[in-house]
C-alpha atoms as a PDB file:
ATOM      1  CA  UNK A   1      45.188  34.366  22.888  1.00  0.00           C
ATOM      2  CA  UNK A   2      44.528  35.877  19.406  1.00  0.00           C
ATOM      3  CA  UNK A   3      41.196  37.554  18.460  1.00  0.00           C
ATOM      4  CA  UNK A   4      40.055  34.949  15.776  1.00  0.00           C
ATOM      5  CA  UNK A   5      40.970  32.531  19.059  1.00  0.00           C
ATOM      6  CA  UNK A   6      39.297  34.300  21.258  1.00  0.00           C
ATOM      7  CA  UNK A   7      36.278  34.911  18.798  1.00  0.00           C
ATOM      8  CA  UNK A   8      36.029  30.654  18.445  1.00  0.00           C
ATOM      9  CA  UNK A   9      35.810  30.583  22.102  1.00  0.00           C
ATOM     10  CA  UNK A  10      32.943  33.451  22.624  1.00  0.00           C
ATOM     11  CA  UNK A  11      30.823  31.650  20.025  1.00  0.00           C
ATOM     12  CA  UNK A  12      31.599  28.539  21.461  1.00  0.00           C
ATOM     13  CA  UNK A  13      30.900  29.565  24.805  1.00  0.00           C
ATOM     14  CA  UNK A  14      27.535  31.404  23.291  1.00  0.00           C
ATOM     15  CA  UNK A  15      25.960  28.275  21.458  1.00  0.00           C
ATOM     16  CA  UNK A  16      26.963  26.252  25.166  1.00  0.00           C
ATOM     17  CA  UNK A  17      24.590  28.827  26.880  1.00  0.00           C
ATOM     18  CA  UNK A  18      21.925  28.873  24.379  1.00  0.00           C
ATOM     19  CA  UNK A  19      21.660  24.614  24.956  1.00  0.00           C
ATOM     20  CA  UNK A  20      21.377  25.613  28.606  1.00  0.00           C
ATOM     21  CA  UNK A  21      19.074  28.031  28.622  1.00  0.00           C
ATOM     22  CA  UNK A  22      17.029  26.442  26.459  1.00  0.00           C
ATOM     23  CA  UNK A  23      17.075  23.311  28.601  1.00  0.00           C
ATOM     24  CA  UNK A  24      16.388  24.988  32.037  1.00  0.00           C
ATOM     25  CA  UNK A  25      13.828  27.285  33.209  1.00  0.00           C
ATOM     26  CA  UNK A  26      14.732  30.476  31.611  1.00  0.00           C
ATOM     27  CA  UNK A  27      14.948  29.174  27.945  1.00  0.00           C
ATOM     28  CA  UNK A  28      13.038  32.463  27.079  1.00  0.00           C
ATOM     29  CA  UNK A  29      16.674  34.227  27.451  1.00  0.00           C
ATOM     30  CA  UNK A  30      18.166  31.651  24.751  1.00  0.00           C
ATOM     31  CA  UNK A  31      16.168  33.500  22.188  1.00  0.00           C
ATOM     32  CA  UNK A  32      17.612  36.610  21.860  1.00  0.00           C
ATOM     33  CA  UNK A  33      21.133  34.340  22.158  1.00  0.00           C
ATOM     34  CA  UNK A  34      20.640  32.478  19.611  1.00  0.00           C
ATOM     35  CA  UNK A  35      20.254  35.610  17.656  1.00  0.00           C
ATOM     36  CA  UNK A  36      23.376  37.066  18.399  1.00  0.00           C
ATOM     37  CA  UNK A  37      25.828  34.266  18.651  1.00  0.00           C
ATOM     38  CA  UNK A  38      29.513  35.023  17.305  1.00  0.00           C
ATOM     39  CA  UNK A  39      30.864  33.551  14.646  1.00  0.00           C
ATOM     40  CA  UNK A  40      33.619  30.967  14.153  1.00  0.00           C
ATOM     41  CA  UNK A  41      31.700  28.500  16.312  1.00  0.00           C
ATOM     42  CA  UNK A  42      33.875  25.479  15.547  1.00  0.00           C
ATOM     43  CA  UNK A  43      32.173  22.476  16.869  1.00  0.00           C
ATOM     44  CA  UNK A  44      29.002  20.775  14.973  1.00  0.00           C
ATOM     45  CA  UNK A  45      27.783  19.493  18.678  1.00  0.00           C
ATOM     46  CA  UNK A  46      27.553  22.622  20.162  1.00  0.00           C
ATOM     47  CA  UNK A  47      24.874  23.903  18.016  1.00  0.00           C
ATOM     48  CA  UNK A  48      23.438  20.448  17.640  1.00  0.00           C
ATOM     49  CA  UNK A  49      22.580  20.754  21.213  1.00  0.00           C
ATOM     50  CA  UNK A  50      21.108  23.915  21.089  1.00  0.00           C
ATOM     51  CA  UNK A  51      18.581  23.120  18.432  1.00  0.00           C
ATOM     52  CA  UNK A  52      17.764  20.096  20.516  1.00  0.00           C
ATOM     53  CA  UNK A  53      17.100  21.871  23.512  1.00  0.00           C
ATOM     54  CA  UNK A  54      15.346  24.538  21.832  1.00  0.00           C
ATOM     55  CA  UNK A  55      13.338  22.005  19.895  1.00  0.00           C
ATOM     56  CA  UNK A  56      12.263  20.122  23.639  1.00  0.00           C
ATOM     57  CA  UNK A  57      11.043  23.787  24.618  1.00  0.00           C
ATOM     58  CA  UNK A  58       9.060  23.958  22.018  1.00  0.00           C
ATOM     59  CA  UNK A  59      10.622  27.041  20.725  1.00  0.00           C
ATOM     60  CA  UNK A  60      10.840  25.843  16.929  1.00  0.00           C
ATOM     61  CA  UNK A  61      11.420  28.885  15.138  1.00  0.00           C
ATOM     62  CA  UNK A  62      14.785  29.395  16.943  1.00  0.00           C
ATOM     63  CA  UNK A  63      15.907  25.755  16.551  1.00  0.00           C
ATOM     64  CA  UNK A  64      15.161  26.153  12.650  1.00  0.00           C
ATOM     65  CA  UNK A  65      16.799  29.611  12.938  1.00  0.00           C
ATOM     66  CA  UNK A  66      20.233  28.027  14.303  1.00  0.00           C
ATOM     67  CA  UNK A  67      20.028  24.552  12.521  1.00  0.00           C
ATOM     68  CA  UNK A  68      19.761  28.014   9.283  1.00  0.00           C
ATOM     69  CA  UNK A  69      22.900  29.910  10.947  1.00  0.00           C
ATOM     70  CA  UNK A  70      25.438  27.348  11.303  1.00  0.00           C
ATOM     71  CA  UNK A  71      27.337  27.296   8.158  1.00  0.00           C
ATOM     72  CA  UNK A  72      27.567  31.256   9.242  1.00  0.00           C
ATOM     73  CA  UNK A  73      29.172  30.240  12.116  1.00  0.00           C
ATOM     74  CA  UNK A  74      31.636  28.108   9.704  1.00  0.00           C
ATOM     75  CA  UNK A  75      29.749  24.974  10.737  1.00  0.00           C
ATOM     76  CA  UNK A  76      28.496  22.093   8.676  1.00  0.00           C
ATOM     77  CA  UNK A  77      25.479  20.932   9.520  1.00  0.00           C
ATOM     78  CA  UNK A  78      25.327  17.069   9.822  1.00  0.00           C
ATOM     79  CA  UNK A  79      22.097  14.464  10.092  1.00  0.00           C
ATOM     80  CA  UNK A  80      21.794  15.016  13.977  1.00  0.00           C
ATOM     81  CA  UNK A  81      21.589  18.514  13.114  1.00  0.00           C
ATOM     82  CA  UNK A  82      18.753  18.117  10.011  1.00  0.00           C
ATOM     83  CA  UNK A  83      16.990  15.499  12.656  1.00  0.00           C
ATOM     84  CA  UNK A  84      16.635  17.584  15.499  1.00  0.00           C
ATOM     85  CA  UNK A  85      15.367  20.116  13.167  1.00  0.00           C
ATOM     86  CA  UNK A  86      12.855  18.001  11.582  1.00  0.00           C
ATOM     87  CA  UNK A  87      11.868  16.712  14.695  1.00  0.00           C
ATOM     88  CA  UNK A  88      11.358  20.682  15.985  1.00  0.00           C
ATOM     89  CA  UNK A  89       9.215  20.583  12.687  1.00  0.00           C
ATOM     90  CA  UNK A  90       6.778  17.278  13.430  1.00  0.00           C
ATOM     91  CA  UNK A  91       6.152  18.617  17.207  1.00  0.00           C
ATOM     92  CA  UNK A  92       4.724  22.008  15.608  1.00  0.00           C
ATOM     93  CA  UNK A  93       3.042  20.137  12.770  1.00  0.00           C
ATOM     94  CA  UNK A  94       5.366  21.941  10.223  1.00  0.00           C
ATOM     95  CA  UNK A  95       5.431  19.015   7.354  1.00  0.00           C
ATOM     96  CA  UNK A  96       6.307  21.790   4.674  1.00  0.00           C
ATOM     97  CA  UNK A  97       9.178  22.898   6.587  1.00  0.00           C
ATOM     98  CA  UNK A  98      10.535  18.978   7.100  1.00  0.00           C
ATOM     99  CA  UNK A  99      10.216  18.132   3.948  1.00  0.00           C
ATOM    100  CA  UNK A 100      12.311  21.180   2.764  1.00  0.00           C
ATOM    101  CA  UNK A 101      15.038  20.613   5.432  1.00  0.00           C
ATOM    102  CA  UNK A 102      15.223  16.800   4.073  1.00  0.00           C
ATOM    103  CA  UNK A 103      15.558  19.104   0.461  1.00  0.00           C
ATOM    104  CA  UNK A 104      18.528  20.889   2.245  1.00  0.00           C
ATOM    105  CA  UNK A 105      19.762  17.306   3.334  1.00  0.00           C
ATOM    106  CA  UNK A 106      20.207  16.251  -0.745  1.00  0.00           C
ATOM    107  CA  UNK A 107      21.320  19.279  -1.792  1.00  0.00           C
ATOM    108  CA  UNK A 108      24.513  19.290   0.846  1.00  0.00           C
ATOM    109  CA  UNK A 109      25.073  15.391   0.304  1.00  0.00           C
ATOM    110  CA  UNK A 110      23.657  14.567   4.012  1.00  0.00           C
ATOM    111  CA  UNK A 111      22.422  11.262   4.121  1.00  0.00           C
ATOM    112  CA  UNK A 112      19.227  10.700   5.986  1.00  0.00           C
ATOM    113  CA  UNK A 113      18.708   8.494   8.933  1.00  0.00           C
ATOM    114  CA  UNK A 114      15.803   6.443   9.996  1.00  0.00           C
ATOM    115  CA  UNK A 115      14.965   9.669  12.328  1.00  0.00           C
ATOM    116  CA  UNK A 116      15.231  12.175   9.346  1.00  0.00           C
ATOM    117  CA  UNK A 117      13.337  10.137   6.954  1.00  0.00           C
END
């Protein structure tokens, strides 16, 4: 296995544990994950499913950190992506922050679902 290989995989294998932490009891580890997640990450649903189980923790200032990080980990983000972190947005009563994600949305040519608008 090569290192950029083996860095894809660690990344991968990072975001993976970040969705379960943040989905089980001890989402209060996924934080400091989240933070230091490789990079080369080189799936979109990965990190998708972290925000979204960050978001249901209530932990919106990582979800909105990682929805931020992606293209650093050489991901795009797509609508699920902008939707879960809109949605981490309306559960903390964050309209300023939605509205500029659905900003980020235009900007990178993702069109908006009914969830997103």
């Amino acid at each position: 296995m090569g290192l950029e290989s083996y860095k894809r995989q660690q990344a991968h294998s990072g975001i993976a544990a970040v969705g379960g932490l943040a989905a089980g009891a001890s989402f209060h580890k996924a934080v400091p994950k989240a933070q230091g997640l490789a990079r080369g990450v080189d799936t979109v649903f990965k990190g998708n499913d972290a925000i979204i189980a960050l978001d249901r923790r209530s932990h919106w200032p990582a979800a909105l950190r990682l929805l931020r990080q992606l293209p650093d980990f050489e991901v795009q983000p797509n609508v699920v992506s902008f939707s879960a972190g809109i949605n981490a947005c309306k559960r903390a009563v964050q309209w300023k922050l939605a509205l500029g994600l659905l900003a980020s949305m235009r900007k990178l040519r993702v069109a908006p679902n009914d969830f997103s608008e």
